[in-house]
C-alpha atoms as a PDB file:
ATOM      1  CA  UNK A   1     118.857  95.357-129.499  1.00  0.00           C
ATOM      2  CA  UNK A   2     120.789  97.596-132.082  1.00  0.00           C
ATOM      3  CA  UNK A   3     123.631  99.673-131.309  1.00  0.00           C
ATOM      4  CA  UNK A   4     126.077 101.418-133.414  1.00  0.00           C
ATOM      5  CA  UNK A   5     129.810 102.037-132.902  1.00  0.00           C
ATOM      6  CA  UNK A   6     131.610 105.349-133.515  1.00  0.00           C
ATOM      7  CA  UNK A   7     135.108 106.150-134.392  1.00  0.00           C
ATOM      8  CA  UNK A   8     136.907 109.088-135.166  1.00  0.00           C
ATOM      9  CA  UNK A   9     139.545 108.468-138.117  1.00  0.00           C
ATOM     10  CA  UNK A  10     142.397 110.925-138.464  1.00  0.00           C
ATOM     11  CA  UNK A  11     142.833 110.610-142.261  1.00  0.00           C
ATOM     12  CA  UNK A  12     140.624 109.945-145.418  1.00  0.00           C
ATOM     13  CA  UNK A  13     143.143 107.148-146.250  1.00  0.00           C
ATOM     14  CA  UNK A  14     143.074 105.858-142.728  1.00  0.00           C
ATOM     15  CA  UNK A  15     138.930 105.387-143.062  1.00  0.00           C
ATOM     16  CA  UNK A  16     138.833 104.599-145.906  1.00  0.00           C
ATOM     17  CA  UNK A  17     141.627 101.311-144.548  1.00  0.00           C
ATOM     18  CA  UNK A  18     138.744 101.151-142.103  1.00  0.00           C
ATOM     19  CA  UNK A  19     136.027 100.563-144.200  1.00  0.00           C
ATOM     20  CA  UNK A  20     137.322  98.170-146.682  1.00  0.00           C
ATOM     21  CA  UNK A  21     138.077  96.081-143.349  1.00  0.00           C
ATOM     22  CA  UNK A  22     134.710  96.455-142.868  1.00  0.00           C
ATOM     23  CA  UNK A  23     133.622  95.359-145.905  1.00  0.00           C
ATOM     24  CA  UNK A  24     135.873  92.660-145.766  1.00  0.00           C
ATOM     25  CA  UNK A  25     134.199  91.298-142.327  1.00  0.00           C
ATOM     26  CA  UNK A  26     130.887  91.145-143.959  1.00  0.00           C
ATOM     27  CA  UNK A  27     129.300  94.644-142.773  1.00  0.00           C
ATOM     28  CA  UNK A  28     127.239  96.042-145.542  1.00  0.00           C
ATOM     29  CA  UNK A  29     127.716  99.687-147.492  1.00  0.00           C
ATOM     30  CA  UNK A  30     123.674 100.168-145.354  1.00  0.00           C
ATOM     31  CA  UNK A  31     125.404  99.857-142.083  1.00  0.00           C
ATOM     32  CA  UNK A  32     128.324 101.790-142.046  1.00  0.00           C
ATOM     33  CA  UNK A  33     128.049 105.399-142.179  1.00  0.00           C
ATOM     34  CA  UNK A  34     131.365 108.007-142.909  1.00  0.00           C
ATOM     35  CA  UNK A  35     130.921 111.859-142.262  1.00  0.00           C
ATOM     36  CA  UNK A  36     133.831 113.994-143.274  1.00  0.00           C
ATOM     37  CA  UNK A  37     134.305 117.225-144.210  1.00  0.00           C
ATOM     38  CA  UNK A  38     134.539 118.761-148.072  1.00  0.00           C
ATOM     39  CA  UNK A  39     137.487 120.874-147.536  1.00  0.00           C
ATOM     40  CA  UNK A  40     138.845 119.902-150.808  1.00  0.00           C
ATOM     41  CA  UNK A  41     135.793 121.628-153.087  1.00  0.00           C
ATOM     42  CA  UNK A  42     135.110 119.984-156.494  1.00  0.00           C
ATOM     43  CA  UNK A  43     139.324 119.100-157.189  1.00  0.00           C
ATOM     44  CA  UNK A  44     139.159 115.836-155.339  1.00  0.00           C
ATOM     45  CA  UNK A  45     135.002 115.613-154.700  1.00  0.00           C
ATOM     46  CA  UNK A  46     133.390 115.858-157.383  1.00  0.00           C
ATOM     47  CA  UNK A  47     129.709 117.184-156.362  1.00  0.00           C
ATOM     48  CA  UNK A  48     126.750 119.283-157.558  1.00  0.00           C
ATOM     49  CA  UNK A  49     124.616 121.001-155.263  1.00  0.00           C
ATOM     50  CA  UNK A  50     120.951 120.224-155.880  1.00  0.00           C
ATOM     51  CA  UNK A  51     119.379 122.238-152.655  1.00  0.00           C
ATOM     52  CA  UNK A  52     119.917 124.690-150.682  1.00  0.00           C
ATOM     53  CA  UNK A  53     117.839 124.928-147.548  1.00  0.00           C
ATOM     54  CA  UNK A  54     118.923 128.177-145.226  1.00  0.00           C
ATOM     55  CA  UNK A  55     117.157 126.911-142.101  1.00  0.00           C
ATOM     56  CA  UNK A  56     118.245 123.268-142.003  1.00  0.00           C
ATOM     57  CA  UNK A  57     120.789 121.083-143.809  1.00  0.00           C
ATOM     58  CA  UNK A  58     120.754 120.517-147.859  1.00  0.00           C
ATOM     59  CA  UNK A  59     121.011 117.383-149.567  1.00  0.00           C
ATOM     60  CA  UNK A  60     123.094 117.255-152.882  1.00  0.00           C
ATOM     61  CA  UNK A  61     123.930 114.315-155.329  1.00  0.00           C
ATOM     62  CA  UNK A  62     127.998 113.103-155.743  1.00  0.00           C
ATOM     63  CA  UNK A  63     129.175 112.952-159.188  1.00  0.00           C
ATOM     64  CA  UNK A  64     131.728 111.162-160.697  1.00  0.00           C
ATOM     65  CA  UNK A  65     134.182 108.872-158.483  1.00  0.00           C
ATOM     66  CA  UNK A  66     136.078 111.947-156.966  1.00  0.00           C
ATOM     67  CA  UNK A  67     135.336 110.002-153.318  1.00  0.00           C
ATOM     68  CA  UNK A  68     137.186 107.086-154.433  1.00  0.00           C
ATOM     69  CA  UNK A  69     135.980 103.334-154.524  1.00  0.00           C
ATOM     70  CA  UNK A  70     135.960 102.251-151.273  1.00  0.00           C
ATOM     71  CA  UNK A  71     133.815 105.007-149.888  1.00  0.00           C
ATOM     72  CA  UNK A  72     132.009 105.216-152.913  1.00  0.00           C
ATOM     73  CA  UNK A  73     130.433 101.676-152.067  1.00  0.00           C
ATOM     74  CA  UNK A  74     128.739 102.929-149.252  1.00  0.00           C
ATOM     75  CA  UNK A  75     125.297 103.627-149.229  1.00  0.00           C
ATOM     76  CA  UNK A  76     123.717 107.046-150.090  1.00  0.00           C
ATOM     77  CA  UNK A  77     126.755 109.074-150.643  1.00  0.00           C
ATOM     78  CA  UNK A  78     126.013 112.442-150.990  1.00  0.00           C
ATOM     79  CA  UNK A  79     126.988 116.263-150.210  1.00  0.00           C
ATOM     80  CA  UNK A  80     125.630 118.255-147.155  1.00  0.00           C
ATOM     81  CA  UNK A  81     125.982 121.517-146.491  1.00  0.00           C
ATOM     82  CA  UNK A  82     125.048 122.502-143.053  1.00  0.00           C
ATOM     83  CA  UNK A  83     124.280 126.316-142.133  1.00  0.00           C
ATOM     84  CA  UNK A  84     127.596 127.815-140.424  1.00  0.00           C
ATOM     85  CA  UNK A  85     128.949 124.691-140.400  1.00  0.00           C
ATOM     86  CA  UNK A  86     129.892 124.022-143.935  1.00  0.00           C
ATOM     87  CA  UNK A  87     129.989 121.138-146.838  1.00  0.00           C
ATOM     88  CA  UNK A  88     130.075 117.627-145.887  1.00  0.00           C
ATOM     89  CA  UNK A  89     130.296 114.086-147.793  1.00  0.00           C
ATOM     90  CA  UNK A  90     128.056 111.807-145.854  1.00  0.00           C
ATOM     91  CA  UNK A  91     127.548 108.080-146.584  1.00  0.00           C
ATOM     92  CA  UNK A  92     125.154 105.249-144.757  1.00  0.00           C
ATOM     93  CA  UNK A  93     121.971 105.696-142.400  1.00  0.00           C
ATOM     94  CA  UNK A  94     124.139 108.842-141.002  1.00  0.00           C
ATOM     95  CA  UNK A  95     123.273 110.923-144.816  1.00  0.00           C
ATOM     96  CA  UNK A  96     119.790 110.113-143.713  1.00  0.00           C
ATOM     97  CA  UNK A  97     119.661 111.353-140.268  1.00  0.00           C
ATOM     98  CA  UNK A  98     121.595 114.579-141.430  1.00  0.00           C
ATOM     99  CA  UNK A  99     119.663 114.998-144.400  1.00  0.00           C
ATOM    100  CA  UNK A 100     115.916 115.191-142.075  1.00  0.00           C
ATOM    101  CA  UNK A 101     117.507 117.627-139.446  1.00  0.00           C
ATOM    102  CA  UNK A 102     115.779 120.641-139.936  1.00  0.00           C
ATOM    103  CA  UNK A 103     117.586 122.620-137.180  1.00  0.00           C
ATOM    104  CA  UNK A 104     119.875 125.907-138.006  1.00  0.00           C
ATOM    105  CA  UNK A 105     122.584 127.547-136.149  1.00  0.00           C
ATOM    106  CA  UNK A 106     126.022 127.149-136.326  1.00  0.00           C
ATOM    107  CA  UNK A 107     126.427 123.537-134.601  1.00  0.00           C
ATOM    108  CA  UNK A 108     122.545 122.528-133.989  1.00  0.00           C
ATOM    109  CA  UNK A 109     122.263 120.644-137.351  1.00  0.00           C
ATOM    110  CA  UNK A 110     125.082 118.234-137.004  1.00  0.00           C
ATOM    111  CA  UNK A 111     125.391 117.972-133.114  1.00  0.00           C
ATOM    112  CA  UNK A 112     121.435 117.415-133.232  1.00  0.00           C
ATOM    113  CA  UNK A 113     121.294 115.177-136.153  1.00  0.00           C
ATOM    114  CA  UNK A 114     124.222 112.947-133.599  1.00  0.00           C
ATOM    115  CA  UNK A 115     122.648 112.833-130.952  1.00  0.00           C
ATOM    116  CA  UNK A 116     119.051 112.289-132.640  1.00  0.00           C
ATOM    117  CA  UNK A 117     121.157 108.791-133.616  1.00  0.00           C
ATOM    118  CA  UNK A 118     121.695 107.944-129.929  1.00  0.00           C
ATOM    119  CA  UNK A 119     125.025 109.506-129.399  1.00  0.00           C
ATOM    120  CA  UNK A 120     125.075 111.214-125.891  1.00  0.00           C
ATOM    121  CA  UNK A 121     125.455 115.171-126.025  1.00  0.00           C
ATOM    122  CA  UNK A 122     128.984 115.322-124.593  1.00  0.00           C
ATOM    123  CA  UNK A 123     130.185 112.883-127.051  1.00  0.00           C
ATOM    124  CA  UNK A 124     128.162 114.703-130.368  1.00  0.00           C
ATOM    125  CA  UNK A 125     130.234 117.722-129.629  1.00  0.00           C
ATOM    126  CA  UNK A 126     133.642 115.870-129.466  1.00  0.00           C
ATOM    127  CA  UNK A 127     132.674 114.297-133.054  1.00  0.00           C
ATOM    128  CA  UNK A 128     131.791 117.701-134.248  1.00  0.00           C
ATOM    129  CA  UNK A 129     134.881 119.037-133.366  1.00  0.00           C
ATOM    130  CA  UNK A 130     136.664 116.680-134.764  1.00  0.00           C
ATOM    131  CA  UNK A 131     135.027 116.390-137.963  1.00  0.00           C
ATOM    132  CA  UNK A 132     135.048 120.414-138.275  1.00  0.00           C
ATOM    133  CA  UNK A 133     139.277 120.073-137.791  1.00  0.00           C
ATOM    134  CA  UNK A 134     139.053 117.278-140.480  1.00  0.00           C
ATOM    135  CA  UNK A 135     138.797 113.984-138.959  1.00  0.00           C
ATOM    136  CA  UNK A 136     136.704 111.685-140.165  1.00  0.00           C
ATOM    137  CA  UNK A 137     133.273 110.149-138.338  1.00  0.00           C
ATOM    138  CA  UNK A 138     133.072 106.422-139.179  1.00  0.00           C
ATOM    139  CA  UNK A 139     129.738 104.332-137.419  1.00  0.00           C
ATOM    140  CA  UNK A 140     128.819 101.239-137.856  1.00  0.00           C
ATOM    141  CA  UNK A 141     124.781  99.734-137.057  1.00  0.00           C
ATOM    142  CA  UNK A 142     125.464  96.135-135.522  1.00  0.00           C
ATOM    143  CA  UNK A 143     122.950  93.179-134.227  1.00  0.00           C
ATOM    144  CA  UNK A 144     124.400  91.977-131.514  1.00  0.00           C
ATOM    145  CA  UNK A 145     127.077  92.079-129.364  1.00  0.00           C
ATOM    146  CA  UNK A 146     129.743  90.199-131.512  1.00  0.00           C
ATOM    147  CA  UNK A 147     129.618  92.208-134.268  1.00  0.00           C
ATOM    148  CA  UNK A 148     130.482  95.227-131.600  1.00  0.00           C
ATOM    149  CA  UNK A 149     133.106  93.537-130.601  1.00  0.00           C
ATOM    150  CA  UNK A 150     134.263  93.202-134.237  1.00  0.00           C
ATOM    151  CA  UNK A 151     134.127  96.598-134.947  1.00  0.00           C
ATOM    152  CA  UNK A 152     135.631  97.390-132.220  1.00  0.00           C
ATOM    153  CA  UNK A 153     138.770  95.037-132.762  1.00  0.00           C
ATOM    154  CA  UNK A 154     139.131  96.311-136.470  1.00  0.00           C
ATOM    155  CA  UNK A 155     138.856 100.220-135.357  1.00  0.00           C
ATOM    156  CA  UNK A 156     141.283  99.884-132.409  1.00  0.00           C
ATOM    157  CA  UNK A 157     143.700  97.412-135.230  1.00  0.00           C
ATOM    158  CA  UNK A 158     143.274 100.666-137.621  1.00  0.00           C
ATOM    159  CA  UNK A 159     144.447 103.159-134.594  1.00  0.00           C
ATOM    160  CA  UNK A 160     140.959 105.140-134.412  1.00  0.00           C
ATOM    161  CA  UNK A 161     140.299 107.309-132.112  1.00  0.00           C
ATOM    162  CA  UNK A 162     137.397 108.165-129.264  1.00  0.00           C
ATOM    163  CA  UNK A 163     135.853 104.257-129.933  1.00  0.00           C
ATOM    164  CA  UNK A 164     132.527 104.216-128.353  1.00  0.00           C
ATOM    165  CA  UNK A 165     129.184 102.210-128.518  1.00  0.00           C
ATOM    166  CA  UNK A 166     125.462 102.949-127.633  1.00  0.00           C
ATOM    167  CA  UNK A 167     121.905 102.020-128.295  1.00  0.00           C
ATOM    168  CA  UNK A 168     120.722 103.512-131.550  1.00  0.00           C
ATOM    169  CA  UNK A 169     117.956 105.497-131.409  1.00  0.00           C
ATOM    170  CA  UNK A 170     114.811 104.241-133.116  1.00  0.00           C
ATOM    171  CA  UNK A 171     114.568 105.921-136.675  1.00  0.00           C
ATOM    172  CA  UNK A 172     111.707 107.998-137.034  1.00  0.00           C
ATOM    173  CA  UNK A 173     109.288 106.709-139.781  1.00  0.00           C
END
């Protein structure tokens, strides 16, 4: 069975520590996903909006290497921008999952496009919190229950916070 682990990271530097561990244990740029927000506009991200979509989330392209190398490994980095929630950088199977939510209202697209993943309601709104006051969402899509363990060990090494695990969802195809 596949499950995925979630972390909340308090700093870009600190997940970005927490993905080159990652990397470093073997875990692929296709199962790690990082959601943060784009406070910083096009200064330190460099993006270009391709879409804008009012009634659901909008995919956009990253330019340049404004995200910096380690997250710019991952998989499917690109720019969201989610009705009355704002811009986004989104990496992994998580850019996916945001990027087919086709939900409005001010917390419906992200907290939906969570807990479409397998995240449990109560736990989608403490990540979107979080990530709204600039945390970062790190998750990571495991096999088996050593490689949980793993990431568990490297995000609790890496101080993370709110550490949890659950069955993914199956991906809609």
């Amino acid at each position: 069975m596949k499950n995925a682990v979630y972390c909340i990271a308090q700093t870009k530097a600190q997940a970005e520590s927490i993905v080159e561990t990652l990397k470093s244990a073997h875990f692929s740029s296709a199962e790690i996903s990082v959601l943060l927000p784009d406070q910083s506009g096009t200064r330190d991200f460099a993006h270009e909006q391709n879409t804008k979509v009012p009634e659901g989330t909008a995919t956009g392209g990253v330019a340049g290497m404004g995200v910096g190398a380690i997250l710019g490994w991952l998989a499917g980095i690109g720019t969201l921008a989610i009705p009355g929630v704002g811009p986004f950088i989104a990496a992994g199977p998580i850019m996916a999952a945001l990027g087919g939510a086709a939900v409005g209202g001010a917390a419906g697209g992200l907290i939906g496009a969570l807990v479409g993943m397998g995240i449990p309601e109560y736990e989608a709104k403490l990540y979107d919190g979080k990530i709204r006051n600039g945390n970062v969402l790190i998750s990571v899509h495991t096999e088996n229950s050593d490689q949980v363990k793993t990431v568990k060990e490297i995000f609790q090494n890496a101080g993370a916070e709110d550490i949890k695990s659950t069955s993914e969802a199956s991906a809609p195809k």
